[in-house]
Protein backbone atom coordinates (compact mmCIF):
# COMPACT_ATOMS: atom_id res chain seq x y z
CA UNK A 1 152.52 30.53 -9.78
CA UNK A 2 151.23 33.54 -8.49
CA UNK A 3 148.98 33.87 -5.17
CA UNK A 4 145.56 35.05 -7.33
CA UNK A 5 146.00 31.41 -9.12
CA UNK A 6 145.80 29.54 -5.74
CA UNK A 7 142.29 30.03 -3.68
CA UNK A 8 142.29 29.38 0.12
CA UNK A 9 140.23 25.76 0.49
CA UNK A 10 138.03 25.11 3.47
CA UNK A 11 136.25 22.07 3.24
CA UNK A 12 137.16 18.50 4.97
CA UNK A 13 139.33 16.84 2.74
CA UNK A 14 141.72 19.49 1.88
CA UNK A 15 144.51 17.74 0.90
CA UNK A 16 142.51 16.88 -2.38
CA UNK A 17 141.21 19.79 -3.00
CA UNK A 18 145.18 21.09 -3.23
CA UNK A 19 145.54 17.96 -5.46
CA UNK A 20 143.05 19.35 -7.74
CA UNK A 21 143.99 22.91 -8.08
CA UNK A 22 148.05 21.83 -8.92
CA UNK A 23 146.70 19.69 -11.62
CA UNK A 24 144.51 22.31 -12.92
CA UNK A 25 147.69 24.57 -12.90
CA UNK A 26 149.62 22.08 -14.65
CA UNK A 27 147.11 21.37 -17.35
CA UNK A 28 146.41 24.84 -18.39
CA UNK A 29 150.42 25.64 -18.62
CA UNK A 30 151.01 27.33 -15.55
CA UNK A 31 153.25 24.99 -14.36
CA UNK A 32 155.03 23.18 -17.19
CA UNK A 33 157.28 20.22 -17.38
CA UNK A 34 160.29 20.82 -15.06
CA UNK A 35 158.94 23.47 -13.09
CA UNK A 36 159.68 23.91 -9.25
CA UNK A 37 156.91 24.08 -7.00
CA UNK A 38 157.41 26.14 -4.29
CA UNK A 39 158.57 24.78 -0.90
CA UNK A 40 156.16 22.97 1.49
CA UNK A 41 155.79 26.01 3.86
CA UNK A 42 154.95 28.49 0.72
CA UNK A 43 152.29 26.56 -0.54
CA UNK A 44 150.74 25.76 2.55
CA UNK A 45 150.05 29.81 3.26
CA UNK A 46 148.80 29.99 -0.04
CA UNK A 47 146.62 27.37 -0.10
CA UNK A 48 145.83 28.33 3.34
CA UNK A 49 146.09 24.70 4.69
CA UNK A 50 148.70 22.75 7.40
CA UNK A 51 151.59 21.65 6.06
CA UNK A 52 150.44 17.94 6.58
CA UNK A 53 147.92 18.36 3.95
CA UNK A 54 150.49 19.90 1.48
CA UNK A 55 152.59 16.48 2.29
CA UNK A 56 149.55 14.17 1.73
CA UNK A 57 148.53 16.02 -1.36
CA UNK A 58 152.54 16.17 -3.12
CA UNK A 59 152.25 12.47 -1.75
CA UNK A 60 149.48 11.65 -4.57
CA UNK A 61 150.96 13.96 -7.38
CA UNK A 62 154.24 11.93 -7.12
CA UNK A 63 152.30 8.56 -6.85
CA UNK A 64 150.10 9.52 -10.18
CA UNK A 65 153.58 10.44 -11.84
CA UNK A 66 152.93 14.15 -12.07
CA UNK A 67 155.67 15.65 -10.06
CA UNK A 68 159.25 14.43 -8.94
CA UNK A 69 161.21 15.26 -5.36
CA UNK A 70 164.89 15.79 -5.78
CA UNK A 71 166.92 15.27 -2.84
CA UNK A 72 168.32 18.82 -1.76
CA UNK A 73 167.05 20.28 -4.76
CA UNK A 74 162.90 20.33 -4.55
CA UNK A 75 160.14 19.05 -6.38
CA UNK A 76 159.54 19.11 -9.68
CA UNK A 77 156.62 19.20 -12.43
CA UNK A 78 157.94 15.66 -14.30
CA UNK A 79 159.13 16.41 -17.88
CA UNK A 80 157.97 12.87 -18.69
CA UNK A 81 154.18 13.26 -17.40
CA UNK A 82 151.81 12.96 -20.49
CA UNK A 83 148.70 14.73 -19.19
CA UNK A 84 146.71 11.64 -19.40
CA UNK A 85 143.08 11.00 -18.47
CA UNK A 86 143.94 9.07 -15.37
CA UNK A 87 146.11 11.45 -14.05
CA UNK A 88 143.65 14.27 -14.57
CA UNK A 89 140.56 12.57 -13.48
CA UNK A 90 140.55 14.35 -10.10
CA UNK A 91 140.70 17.93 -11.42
CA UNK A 92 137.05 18.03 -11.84
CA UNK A 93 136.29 15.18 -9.81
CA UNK A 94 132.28 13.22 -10.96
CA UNK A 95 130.55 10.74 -7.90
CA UNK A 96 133.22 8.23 -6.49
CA UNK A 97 130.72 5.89 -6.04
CA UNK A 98 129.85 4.43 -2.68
CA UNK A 99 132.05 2.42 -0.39
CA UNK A 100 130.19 -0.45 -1.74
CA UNK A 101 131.14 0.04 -5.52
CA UNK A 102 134.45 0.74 -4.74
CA UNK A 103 135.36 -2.56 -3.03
CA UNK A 104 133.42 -4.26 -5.38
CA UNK A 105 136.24 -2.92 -7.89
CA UNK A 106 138.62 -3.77 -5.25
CA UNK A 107 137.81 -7.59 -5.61
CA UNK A 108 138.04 -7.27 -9.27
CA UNK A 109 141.22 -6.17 -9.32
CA UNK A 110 143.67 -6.01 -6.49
CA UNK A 111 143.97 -10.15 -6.17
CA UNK A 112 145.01 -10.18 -9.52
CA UNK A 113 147.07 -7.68 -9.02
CA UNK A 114 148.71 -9.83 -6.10
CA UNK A 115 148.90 -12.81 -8.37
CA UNK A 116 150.49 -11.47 -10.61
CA UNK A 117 153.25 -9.55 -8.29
CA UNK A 118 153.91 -13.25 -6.86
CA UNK A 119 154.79 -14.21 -9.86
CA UNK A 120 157.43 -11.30 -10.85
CA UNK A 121 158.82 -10.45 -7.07
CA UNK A 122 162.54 -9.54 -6.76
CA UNK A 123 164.30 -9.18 -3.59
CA UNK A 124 163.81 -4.97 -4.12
CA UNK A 125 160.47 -5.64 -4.28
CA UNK A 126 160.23 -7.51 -1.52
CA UNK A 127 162.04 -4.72 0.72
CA UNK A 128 160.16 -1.92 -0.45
CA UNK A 129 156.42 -3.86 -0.16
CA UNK A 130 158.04 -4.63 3.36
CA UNK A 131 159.28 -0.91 4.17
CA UNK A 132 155.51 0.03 3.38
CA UNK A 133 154.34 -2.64 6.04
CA UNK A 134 157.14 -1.27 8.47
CA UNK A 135 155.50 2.37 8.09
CA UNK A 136 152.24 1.07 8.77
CA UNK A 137 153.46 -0.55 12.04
CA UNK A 138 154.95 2.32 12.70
CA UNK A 139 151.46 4.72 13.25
CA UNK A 140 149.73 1.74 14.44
CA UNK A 141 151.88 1.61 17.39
CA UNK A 142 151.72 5.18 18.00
CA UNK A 143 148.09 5.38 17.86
CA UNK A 144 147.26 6.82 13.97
CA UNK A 145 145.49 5.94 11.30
CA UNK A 146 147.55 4.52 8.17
CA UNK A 147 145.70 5.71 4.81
CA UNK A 148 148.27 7.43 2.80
CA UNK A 149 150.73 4.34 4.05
CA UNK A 150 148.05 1.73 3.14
CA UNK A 151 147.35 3.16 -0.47
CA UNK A 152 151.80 3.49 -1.00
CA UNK A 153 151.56 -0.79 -0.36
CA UNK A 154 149.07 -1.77 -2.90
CA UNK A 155 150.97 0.78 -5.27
CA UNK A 156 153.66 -0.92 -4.26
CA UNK A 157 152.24 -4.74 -5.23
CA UNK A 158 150.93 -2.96 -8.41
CA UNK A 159 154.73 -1.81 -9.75
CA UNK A 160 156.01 -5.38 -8.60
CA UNK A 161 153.93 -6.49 -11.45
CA UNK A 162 156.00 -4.62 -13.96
CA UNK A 163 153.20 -4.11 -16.16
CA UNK A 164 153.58 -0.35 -16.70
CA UNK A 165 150.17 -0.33 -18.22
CA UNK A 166 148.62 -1.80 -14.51
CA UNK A 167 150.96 0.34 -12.78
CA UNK A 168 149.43 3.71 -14.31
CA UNK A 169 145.78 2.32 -14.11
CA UNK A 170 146.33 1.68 -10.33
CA UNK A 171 148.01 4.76 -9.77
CA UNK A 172 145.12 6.47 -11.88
CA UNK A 173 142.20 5.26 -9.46
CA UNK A 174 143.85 4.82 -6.17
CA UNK A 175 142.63 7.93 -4.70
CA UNK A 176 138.90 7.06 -5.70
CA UNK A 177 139.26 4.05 -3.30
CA UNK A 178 140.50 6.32 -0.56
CA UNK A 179 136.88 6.09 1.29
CA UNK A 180 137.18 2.63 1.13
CA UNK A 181 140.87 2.41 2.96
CA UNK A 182 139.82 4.93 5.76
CA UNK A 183 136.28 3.62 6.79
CA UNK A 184 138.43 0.30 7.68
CA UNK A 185 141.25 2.15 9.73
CA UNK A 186 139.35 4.06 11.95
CA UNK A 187 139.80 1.61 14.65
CA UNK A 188 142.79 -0.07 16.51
CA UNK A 189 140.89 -3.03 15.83
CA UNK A 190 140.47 -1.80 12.14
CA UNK A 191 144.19 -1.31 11.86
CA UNK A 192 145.40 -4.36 13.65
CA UNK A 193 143.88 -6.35 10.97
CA UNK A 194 144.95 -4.52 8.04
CA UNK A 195 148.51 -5.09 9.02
CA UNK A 196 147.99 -8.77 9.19
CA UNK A 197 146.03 -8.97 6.16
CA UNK A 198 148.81 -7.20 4.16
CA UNK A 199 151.88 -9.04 6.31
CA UNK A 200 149.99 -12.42 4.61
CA UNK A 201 149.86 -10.87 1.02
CA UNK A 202 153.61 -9.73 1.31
CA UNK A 203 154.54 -13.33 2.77
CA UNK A 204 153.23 -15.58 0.19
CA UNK A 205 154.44 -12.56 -2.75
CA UNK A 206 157.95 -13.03 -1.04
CA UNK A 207 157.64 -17.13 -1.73
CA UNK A 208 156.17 -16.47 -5.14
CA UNK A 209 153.22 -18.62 -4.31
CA UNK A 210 150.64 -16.26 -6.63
CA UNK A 211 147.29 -18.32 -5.77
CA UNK A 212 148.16 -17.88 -1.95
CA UNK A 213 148.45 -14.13 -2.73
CA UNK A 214 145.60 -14.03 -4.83
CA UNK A 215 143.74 -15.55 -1.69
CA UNK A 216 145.45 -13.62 0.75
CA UNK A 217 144.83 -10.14 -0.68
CA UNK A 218 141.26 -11.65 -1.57
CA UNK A 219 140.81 -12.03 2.10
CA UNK A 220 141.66 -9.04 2.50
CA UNK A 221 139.34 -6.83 0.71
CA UNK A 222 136.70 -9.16 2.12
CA UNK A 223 137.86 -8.16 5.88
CA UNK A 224 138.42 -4.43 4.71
CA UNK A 225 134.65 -4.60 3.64
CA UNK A 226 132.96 -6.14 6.92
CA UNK A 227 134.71 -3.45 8.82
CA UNK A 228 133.76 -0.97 6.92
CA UNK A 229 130.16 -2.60 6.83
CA UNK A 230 130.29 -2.04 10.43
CA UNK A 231 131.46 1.26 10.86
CA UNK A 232 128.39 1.95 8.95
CA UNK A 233 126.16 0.24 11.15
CA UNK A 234 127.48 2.33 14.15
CA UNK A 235 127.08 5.06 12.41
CA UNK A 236 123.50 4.73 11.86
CA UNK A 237 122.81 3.50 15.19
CA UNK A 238 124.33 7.06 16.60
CA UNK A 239 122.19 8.86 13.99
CA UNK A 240 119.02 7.15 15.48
């Protein structure tokens, strides 16, 4: 990786804009299988961004499957990635659709998802879909929003399904429903809710009771939609 291949980025959401350009690297060769990246602080003067967005944008490689962090060692191009269509669909990103299409796909899919996760929960499961919870808590008390935390749960539910095939759609489209996560987190309000939406899903995966979660995580995405609906409404009412 030399600093010609990497171009400063300016607009908002950085942190994808990173995610794009390392993909592009990988799929023309310049990274390869088993590659080191370079450390956090390197790429974020090349890139030209915080450090923070580096984080958040290594933080959807590694969910996707495309890289690997090695305690005390660094992170890693995977040697097992197959260069896949989901995993490249963000290099040259087409319309994400509106808010409104994507939680229409989120009511398609993510109950089923939680069905399904009810029905093939172990205890590991359990304690990782409650560490994700835990790290939500954790900003919501100190005042932040939770996005990258909300989107590690439901890839969380999706690998407790142990359908590998669910697991890599999931983790194919989960940044597409990022507008969708953030318009409903903008708010203590917002947050508060999430939390107790997803403490309800967890609960009834932990008792294995897959048409409470179904209902629970159905719930959800229905709350998740009138408080985005509303953050809309403000919205407009500040543009008038």
């Amino acid at each position: 990786m030399t600093a010609v291949q990497i171009r400063p980025v300016t607009r908002a959401r950085v942190h994808q804009q990173v995610v794009g350009q390392l993909q592009e690297l990988m799929l023309d060769g310049t990274l390869n299988p088993g590659d080191r990246l370079p450390p956090e602080r390197e790429l974020a003067q090349r890139f030209g961004v915080s450090r923070v967005a580096i984080r958040q944008a290594l933080s959807v490689l590694q969910a996707i499957g495309l890289i690997e962090s090695r305690i005390g060692d660094g992170t890693f191009a995977r040697r097992s990635a197959e260069l896949t269509v989901t995993a490249f669909a963000m290099v040259r990103p087409g319309p994400q659709g509106s808010i409104g299409e994507q939680l229409e796909l989120r009511r398609v899919i993510e109950p089923q998802v939680a069905e399904l996760a009810a029905q093939r929960a172990n205890p590991s499961d359990v304690a990782e879909l409650r560490r994700c919870l835990a790290a939500q808590e954790e900003k919501h008390v100190a005042g932040l929003s939770f996005v990258d935390e909300d989107s590690a749960l439901h890839l969380a539910i999706a690998r407790t399904t142990k359908n590998h095939l669910l697991v890599r759609m999931i983790e194919g489209i989960h940044e597409l429903l990022r507008e969708s996560r953030q318009s409903s987190l903008l708010t203590p309000e917002g947050r508060a809710r999430s939390i107790a939406g997803h403490r309800s899903v967890i609960e009834a995966i932990e008792q294995q009771d897959s048409l409470r979660a179904k209902e629970a995580m159905l719930l959800h995405v229905s709350d998740v939609e009138a408080l985005a609906r509303k953050h809309d409404r403000s919205r407009s009412r500040v543009r008038r």
